[in-house]
N, C-alpha and C. Protein backbone atom coordinates (compact mmCIF):
# COMPACT_ATOMS: atom_id res chain seq x y z
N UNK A 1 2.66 30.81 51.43
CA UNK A 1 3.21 30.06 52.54
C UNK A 1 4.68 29.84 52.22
N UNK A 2 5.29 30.81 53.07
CA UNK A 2 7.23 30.76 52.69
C UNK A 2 7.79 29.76 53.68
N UNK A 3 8.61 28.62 52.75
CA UNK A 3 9.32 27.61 53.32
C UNK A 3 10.12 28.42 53.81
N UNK A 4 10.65 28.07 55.57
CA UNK A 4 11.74 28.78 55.58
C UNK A 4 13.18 28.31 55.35
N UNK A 5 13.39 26.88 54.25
CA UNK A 5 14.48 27.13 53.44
C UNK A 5 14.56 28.20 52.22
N UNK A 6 15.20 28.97 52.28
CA UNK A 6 15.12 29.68 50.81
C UNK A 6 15.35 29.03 49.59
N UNK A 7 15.91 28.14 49.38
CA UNK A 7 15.92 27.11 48.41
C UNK A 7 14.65 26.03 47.95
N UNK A 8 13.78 26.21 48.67
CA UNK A 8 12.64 24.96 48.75
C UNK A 8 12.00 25.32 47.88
N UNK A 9 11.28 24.78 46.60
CA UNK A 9 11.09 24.78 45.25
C UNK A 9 9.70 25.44 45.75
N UNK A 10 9.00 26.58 44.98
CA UNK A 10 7.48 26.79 45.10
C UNK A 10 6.87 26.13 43.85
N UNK A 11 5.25 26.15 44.74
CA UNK A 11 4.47 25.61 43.69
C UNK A 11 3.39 26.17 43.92
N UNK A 12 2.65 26.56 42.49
CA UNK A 12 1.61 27.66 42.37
C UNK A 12 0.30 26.82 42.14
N UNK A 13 -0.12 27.65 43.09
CA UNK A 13 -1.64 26.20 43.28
C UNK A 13 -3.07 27.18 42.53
N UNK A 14 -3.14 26.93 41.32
CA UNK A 14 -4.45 27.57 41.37
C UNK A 14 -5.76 26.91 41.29
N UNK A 15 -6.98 27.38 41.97
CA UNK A 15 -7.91 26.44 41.95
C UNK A 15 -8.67 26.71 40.58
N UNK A 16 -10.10 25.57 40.66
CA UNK A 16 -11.05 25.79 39.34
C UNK A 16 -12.39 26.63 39.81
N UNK A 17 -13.08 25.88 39.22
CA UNK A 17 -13.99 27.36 39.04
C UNK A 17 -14.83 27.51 40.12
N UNK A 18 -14.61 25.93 40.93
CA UNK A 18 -15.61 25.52 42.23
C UNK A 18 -14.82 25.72 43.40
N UNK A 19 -13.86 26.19 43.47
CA UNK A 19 -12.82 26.49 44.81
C UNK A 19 -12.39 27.73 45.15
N UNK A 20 -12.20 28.02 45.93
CA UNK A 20 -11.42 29.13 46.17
C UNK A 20 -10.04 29.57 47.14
N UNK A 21 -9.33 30.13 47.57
CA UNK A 21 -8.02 30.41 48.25
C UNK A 21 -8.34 29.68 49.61
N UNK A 22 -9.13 29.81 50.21
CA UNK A 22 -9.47 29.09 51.72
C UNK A 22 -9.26 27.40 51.51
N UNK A 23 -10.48 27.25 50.68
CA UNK A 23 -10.28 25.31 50.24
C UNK A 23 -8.66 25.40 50.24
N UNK A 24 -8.29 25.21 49.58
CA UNK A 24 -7.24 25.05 49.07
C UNK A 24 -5.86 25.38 49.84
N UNK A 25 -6.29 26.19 50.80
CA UNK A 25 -5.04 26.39 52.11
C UNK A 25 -5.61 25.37 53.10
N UNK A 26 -6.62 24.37 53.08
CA UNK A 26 -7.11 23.76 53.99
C UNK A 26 -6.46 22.19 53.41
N UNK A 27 -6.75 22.16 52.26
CA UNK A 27 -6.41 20.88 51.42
C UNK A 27 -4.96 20.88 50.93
N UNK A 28 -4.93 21.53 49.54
CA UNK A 28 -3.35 21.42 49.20
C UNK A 28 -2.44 21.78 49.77
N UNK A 29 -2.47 23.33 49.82
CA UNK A 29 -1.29 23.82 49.91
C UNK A 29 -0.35 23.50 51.53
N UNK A 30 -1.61 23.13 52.84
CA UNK A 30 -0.89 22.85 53.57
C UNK A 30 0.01 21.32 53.40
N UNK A 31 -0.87 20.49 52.81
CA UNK A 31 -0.01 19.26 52.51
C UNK A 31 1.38 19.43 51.65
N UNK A 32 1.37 20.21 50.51
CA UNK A 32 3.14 20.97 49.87
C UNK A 32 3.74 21.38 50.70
N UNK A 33 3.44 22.42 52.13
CA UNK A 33 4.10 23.00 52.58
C UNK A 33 4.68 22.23 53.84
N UNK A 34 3.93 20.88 54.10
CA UNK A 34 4.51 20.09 55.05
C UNK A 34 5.15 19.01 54.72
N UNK A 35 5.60 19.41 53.45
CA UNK A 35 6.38 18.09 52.60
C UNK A 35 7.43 19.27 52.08
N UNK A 36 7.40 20.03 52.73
CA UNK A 36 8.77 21.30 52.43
C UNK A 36 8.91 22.52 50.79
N UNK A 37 7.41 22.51 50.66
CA UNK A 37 7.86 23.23 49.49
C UNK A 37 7.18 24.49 49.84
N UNK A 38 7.12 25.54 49.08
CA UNK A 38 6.65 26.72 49.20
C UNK A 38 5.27 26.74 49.00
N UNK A 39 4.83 27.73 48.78
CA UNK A 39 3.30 27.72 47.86
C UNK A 39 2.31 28.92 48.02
N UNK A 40 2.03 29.63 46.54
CA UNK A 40 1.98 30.61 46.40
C UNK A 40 0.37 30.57 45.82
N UNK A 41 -0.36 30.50 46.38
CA UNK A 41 -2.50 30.62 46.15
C UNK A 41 -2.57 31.56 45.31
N UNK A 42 -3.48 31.65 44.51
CA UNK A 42 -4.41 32.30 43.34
C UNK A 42 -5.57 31.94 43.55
N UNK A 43 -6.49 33.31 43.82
CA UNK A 43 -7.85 33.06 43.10
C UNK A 43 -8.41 33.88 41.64
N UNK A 44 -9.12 33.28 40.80
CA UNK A 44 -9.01 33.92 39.39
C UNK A 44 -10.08 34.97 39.53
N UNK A 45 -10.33 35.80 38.38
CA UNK A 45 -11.48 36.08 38.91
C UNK A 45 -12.80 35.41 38.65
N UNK A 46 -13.71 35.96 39.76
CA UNK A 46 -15.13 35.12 40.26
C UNK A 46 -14.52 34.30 41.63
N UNK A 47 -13.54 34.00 41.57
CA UNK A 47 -13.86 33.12 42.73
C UNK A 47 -13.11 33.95 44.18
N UNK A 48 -13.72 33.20 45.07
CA UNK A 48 -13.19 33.54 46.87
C UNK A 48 -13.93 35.18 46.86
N UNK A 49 -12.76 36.52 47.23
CA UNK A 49 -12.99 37.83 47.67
C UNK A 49 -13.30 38.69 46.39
N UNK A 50 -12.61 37.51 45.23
CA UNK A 50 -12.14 38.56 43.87
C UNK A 50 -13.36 38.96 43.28
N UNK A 51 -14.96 38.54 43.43
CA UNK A 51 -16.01 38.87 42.74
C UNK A 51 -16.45 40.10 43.74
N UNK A 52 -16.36 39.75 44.74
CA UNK A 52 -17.17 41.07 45.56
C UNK A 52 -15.88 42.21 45.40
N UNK A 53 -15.05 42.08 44.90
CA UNK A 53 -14.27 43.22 44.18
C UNK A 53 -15.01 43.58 42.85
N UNK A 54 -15.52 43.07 42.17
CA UNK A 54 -16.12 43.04 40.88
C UNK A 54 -14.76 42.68 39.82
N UNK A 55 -14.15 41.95 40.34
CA UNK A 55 -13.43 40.80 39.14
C UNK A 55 -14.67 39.55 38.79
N UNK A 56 -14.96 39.25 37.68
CA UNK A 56 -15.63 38.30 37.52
C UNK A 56 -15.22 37.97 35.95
N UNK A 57 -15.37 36.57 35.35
CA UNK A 57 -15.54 36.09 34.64
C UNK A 57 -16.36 36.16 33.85
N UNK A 58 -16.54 36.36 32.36
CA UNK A 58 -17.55 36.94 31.45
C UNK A 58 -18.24 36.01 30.11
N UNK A 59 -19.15 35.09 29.89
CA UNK A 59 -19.01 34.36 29.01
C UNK A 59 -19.16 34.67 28.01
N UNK A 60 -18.10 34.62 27.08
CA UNK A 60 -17.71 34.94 25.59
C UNK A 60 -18.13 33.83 24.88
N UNK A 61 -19.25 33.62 23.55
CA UNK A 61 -19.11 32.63 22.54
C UNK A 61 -17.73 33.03 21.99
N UNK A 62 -17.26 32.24 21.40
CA UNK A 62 -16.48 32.85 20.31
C UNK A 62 -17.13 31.91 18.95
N UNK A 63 -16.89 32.11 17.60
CA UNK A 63 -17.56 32.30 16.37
C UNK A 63 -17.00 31.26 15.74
N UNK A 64 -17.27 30.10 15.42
CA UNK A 64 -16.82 29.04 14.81
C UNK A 64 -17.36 28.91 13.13
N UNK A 65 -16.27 28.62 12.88
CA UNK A 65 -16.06 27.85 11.37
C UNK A 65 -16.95 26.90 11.28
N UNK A 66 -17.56 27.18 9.70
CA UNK A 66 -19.03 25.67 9.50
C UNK A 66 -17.72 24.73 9.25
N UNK A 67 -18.43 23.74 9.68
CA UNK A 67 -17.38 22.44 9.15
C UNK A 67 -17.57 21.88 7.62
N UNK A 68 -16.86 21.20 6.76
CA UNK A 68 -16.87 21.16 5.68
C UNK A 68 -16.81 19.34 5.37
């Protein structure tokens, strides 16, 4: 969503793991952009269109140190 000052500061809205690009043009980003700033949406992958692309998120343990 381009302010049309070219100067108007952007702000990069990304959601969590329960949201996606729609929420978030409904909630945030229109409220930034009517207070004059830019704002540039991300969805990661898994969330919104990006999974039925087959972007998805993969759960990795990773290997921890015994404690001492």
């Amino acid at each position: 969503m381009r302010n049309e000052r070219a100067e108007a500061p952007v702000v990069l809205v990304i959601g969590g793991a329960d949201t996606c690009f729609q929420d978030l043009v409904l909630t945030v980003a229109r409220n930034l952009f009517e207070r004059g700033y830019s704002v540039a949406l991300v969805d990661l992958p898994g969330q919104g269109r990006n999974q039925a692309n087959g972007l998805y998120w993969e759960a990795e343990a990773a290997p921890t140190a015994p404690c001492r």
